[in-house]
Protein backbone atom coordinates (compact mmCIF):
# COMPACT_ATOMS: atom_id res chain seq x y z
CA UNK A 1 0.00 0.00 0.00
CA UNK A 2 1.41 2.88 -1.19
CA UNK A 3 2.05 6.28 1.71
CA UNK A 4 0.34 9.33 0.45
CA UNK A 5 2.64 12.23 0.39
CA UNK A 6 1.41 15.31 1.77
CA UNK A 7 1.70 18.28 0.19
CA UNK A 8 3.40 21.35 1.55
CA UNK A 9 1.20 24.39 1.37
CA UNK A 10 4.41 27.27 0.70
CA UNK A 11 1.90 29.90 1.70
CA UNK A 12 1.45 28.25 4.99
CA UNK A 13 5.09 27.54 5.17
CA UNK A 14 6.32 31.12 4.10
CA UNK A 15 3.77 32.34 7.58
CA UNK A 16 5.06 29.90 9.58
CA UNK A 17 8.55 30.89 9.05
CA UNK A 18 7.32 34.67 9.15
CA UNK A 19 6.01 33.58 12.32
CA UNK A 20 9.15 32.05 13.66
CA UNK A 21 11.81 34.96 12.53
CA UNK A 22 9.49 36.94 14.19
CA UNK A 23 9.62 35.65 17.20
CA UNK A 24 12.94 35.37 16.95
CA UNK A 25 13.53 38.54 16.42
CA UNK A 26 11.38 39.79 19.36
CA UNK A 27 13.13 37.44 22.00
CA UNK A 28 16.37 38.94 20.48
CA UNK A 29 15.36 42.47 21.30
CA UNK A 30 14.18 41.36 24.57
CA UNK A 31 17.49 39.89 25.32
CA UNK A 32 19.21 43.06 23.91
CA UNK A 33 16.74 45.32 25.86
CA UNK A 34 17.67 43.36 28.71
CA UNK A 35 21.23 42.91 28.59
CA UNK A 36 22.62 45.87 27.08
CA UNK A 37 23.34 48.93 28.85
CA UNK A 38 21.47 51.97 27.68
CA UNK A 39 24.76 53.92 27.29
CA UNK A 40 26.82 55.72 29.94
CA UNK A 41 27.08 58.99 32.12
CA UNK A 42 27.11 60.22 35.59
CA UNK A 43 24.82 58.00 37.95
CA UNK A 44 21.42 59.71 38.72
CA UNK A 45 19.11 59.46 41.55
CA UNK A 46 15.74 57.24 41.48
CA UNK A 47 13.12 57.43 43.78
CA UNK A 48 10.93 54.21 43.62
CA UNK A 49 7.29 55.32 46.04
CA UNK A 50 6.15 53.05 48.40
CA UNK A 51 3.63 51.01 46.54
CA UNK A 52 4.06 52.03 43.39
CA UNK A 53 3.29 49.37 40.09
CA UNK A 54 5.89 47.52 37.86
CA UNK A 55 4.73 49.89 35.19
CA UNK A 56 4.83 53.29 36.17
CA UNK A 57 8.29 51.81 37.77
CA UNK A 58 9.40 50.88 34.60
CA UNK A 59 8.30 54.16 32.61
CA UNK A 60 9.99 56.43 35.44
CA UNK A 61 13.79 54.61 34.68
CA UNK A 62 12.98 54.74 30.84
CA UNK A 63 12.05 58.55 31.44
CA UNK A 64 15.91 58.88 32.93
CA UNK A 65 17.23 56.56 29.73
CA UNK A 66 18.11 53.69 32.15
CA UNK A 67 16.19 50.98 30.49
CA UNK A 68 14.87 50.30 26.83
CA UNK A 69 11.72 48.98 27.10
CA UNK A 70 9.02 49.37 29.66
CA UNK A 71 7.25 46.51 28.55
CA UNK A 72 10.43 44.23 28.25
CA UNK A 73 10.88 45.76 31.85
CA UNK A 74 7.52 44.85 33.19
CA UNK A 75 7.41 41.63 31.28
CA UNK A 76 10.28 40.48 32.80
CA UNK A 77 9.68 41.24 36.40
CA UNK A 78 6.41 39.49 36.67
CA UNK A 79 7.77 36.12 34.72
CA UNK A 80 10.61 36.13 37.23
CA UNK A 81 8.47 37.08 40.36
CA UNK A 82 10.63 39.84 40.92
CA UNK A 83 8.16 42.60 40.95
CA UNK A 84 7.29 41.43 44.33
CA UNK A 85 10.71 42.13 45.72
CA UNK A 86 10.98 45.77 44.40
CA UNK A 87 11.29 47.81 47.27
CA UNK A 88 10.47 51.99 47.79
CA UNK A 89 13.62 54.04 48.73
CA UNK A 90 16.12 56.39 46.50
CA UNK A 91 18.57 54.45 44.34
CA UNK A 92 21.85 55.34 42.48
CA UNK A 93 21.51 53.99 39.04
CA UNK A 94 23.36 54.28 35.99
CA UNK A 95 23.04 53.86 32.42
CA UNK A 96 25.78 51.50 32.39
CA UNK A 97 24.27 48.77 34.55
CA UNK A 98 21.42 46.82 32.22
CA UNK A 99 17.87 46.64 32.52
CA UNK A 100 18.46 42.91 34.91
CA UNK A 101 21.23 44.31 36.67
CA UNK A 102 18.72 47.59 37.95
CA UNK A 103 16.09 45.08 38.19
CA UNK A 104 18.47 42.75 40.87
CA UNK A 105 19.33 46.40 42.63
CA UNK A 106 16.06 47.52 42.98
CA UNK A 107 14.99 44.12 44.63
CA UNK A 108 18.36 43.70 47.02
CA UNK A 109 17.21 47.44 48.20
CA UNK A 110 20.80 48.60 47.31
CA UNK A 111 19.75 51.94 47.91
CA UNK A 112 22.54 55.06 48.38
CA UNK A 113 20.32 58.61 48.69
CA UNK A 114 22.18 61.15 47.39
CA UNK A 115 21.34 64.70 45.60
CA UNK A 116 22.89 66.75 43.23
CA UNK A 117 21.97 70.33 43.83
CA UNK A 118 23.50 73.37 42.33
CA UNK A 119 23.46 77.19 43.96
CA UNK A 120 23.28 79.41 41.43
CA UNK A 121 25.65 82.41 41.53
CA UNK A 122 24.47 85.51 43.37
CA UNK A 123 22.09 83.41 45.99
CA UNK A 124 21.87 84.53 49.09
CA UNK A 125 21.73 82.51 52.13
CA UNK A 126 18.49 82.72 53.08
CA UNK A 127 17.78 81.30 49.20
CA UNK A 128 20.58 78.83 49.54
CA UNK A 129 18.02 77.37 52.40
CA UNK A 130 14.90 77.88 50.52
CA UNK A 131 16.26 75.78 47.82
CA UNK A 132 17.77 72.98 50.04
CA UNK A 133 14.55 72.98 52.20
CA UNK A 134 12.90 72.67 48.37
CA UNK A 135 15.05 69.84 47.89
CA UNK A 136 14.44 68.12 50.83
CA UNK A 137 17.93 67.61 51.55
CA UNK A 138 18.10 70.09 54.64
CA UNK A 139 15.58 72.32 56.88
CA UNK A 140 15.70 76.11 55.64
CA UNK A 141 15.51 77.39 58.95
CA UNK A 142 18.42 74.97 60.91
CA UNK A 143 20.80 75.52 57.87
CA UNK A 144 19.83 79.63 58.65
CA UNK A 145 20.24 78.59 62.24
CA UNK A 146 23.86 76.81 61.54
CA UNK A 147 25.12 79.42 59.43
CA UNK A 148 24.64 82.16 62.91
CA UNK A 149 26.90 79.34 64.40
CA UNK A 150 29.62 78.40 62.61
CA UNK A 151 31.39 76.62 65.60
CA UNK A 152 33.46 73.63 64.84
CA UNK A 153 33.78 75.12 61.51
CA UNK A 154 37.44 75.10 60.29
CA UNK A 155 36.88 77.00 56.51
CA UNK A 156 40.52 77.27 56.02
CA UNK A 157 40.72 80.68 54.82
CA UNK A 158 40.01 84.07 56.90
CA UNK A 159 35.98 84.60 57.72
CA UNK A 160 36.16 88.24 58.55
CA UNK A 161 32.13 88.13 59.37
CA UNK A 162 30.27 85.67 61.96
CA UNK A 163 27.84 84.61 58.74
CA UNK A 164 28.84 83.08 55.97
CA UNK A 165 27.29 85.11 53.92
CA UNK A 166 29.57 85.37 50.75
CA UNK A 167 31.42 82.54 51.02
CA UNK A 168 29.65 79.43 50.03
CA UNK A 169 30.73 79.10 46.82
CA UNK A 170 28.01 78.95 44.02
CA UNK A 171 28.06 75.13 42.18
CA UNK A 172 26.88 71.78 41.86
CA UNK A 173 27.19 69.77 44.30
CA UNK A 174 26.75 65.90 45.00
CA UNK A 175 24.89 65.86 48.80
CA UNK A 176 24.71 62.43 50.61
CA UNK A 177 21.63 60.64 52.57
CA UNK A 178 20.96 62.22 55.71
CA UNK A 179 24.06 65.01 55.86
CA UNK A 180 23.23 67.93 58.41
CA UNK A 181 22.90 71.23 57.72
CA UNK A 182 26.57 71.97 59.14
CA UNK A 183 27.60 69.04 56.75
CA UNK A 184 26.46 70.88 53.91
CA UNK A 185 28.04 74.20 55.17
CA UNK A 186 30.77 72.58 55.14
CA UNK A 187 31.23 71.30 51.95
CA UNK A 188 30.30 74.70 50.61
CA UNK A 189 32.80 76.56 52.61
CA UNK A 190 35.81 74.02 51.74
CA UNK A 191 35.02 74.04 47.80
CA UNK A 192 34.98 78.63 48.27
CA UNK A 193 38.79 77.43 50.35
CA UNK A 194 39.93 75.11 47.14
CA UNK A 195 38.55 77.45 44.38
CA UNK A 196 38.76 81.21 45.88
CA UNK A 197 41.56 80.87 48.74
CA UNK A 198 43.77 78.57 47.44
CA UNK A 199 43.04 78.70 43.40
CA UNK A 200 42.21 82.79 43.15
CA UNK A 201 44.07 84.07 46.34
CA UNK A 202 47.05 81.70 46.35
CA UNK A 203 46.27 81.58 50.15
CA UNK A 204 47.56 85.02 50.71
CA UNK A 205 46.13 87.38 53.12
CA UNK A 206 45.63 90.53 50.48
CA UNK A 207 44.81 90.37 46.41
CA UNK A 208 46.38 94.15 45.03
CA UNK A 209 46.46 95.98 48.55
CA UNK A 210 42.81 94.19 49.26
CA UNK A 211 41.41 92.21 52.19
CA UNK A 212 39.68 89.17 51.17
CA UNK A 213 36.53 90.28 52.65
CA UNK A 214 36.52 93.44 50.96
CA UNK A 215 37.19 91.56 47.59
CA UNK A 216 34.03 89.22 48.15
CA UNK A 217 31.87 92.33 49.46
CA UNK A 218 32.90 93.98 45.76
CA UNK A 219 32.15 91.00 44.06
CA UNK A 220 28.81 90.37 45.58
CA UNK A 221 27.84 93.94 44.50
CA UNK A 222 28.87 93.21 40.95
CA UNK A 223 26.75 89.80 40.99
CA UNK A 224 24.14 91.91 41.83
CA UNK A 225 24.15 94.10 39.47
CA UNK A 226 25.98 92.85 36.34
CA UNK A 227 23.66 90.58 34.07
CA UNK A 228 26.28 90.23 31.13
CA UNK A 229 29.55 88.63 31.39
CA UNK A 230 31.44 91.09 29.12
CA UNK A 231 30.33 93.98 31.79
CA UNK A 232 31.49 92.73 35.32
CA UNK A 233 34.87 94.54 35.35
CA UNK A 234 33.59 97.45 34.27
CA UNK A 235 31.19 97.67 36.70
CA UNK A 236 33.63 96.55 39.11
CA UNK A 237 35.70 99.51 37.78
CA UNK A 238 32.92 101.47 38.53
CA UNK A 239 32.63 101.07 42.04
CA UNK A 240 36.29 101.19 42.45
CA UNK A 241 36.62 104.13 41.06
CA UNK A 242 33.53 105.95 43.20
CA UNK A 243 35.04 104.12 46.50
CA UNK A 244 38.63 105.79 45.71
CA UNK A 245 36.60 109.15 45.43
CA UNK A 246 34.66 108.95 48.50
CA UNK A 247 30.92 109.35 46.34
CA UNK A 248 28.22 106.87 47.81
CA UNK A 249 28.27 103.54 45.95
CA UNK A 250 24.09 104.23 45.06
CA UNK A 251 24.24 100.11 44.25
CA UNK A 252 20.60 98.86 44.27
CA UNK A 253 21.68 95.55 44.56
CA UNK A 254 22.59 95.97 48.31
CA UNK A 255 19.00 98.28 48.88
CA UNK A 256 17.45 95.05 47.82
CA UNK A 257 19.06 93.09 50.43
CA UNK A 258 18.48 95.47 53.18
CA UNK A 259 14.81 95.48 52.20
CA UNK A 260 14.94 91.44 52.54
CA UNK A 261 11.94 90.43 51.24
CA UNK A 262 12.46 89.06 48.11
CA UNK A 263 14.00 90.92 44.57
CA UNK A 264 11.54 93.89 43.30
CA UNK A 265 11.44 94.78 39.94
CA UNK A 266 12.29 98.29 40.64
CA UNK A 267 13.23 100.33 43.62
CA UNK A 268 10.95 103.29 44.75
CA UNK A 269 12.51 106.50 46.56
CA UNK A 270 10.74 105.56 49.99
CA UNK A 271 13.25 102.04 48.96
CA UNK A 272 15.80 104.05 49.17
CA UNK A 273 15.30 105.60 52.30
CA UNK A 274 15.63 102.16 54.32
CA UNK A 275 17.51 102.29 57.51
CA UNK A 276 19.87 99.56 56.84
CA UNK A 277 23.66 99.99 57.09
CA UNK A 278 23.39 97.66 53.56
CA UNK A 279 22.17 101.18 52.08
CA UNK A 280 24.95 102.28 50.23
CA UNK A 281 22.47 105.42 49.22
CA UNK A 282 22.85 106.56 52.61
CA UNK A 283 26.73 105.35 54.00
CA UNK A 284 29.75 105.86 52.31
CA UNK A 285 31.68 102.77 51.53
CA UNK A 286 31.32 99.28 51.08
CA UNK A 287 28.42 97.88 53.02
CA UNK A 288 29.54 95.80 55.92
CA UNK A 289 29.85 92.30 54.35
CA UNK A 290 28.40 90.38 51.06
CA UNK A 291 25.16 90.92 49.84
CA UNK A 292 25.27 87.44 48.38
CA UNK A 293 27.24 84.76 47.15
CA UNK A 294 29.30 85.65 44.02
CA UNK A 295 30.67 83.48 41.59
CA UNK A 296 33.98 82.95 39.64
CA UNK A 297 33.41 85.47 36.99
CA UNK A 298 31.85 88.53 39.56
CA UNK A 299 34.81 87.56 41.70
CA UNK A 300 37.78 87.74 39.52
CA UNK A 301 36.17 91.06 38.25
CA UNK A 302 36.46 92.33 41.68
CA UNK A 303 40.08 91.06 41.92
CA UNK A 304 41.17 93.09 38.52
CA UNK A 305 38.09 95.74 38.11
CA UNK A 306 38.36 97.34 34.15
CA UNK A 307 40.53 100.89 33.91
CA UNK A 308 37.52 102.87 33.14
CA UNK A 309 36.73 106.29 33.31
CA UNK A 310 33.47 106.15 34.22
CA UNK A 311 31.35 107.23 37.59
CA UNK A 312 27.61 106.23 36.76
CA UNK A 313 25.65 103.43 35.09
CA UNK A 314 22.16 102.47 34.49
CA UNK A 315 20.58 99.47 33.65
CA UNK A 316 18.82 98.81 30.55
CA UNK A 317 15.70 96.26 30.06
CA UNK A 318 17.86 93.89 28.34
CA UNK A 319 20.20 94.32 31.54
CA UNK A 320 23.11 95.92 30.02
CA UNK A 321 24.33 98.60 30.91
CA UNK A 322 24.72 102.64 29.90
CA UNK A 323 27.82 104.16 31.06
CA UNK A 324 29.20 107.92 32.17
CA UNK A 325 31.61 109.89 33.10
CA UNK A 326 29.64 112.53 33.94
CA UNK A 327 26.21 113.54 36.05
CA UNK A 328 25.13 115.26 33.45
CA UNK A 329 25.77 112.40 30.78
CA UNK A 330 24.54 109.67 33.30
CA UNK A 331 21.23 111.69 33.58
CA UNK A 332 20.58 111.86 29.91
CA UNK A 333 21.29 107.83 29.61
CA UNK A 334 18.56 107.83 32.32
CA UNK A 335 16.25 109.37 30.36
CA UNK A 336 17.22 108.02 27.57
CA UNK A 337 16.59 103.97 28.85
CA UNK A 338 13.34 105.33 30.31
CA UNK A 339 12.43 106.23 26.78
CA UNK A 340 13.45 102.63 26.16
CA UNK A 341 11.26 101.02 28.14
């Protein structure tokens, strides 16, 4: 008896083999979305919430580019049972580890809590707290508190005033899990020693015939009131040159301080009037210590101010600056940006 020989549909084969290379090629991109690193970079910071799913897990690390694919993600952790084992806390993650590896470290709980925050240049103190208190990396009002009592503080250079005002140096900074507010006063005080004191000073006690103190004062007026790069010596030059010829400073920058309620868009006369010994419209001289904390650029202006001629400036609404030799000319520029704006 003679076998019938079946024959092969090729349509049917051709899907079937479709079917397979398809499949194929899905567990291969699984396997790559699993095993391969997303790329590399500086760690970042992960917060996982206390019961929160697989998914929105899995879409919060592909938001930060540490994983592929969600779904490969997901998939992955419920076939493995995994996704029971995920635990809440703040984890240090990088896109170098793979998608298994962050899965493995976010079930061992291999958690390190750490925050980058950076201080903009011309903070002051009382916004340096607002923004770590923001951060929730240290209560505004203790780091206010620790920075009236800097006791047990060894900054390394001279601190002429009993605040710190000034000197924590404006940058980036990498804070660790549960660091006090005197920890973090710290740190900001020994980077102003290793990039001002040591780097811009050379550790000596005078720059040019200047204190340190009265260099940082300078420079915290110039952060103040310089928006452009290009014009911070000259208004440093400025100021120099009205301090070596006894006229008031007239700096709004250090009226806004003594008012202390936040930056107004422009000062009134009665603002100018405020009994503050910060009110360099009333008191000759620099005011008695920084109005803020300058940076690099506002403080090597301060160091070597521009060889200018000029007495007066006024701010335009692009924050530049007009400049004069003259009351006259300085009174025309004023009318002249009012015009302006």
């Amino acid at each position: 008896m003679r076998r019938r020989i079946r024959k092969v549909d090729p349509l049917r084969l051709t899907s079937r083999l479709a079917a397979a290379a398809a499949c194929a090629v899905v567990l291969l991109g699984a396997v790559w979305a699993l095993a391969m690193p997303t790329g590399a970079g500086q760690p970042q910071l992960v917060t996982v919430a206390l019961g929160q799913s697989v998914s929105d897990t899995a879409s919060l690390l592909s938001d930060h580019g540490l994983i592929r694919s969600p779904l490969v993600f997901s998939l992955t952790a419920y076939a493995t049972g995994k996704w029971r084992r995920i635990r809440a806390g703040r984890y240090e993650l990088s896109r170098s580890m793979s998608a298994l590896e962050i899965l493995d470290a976010l079930c061992c709980g291999q958690r390190k809590a750490w925050r980058w925050v950076t201080i903009p240049e011309g903070y002051t103190l009382q916004q340096i707290a607002e923004e770590l208190e923001r951060r929730e990396i240290a209560s505004a009002q203790e780091f206010a508190r620790q920075a009236q009592d800097l006791a047990g503080l060894s900054p390394g250079f001279p601190l002429a005033a009993a605040s710190p005002e000034g000197y924590l140096f404006p940058d980036t900074y990498r804070v660790d899990a549960g660091a006090s507010a005197q920890a973090v006063l710290a740190q900001m005080l020994r980077r102003f020693n290793e990039v001002v004191w040591k780097g811009m000073f050379r550790g000596n006690p005078t720059y040019d015939g200047r204190s340190l103190s009265d260099i940082i004062t300078l420079a915290s007026l110039v952060e103040g009131e310089a928006k452009k790069d290009d014009e911070r010596a000259i208004v440093a030059g400025v100021l120099m040159n009205r301090l070596r010829r006894g006229i008031k400073l007239e700096c709004d920058a250090t009226v806004q301080y003594a008012l202390g309620d936040g930056r107004k868009p422009r000062l009134t006369h009665e603002d100018l009037l405020v009994d503050s010994d910060y009110n360099t419209y009333l008191h000759l001289g620099l005011p008695p210590g920084p109005i803020c904390n300058p940076g690099e650029a506002s403080i090597r202006a301060a160091m070597d101010p521009a060889d200018v001629p000029y007495l007066y400036y006024v701010a335009r609404p692009d924050g530049s600056h007009v400049f004069s030799r003259t009351f006259a000319d300085h009174q025309a520029a004023i009318a002249r940006v009012r015009r302006e704006r």
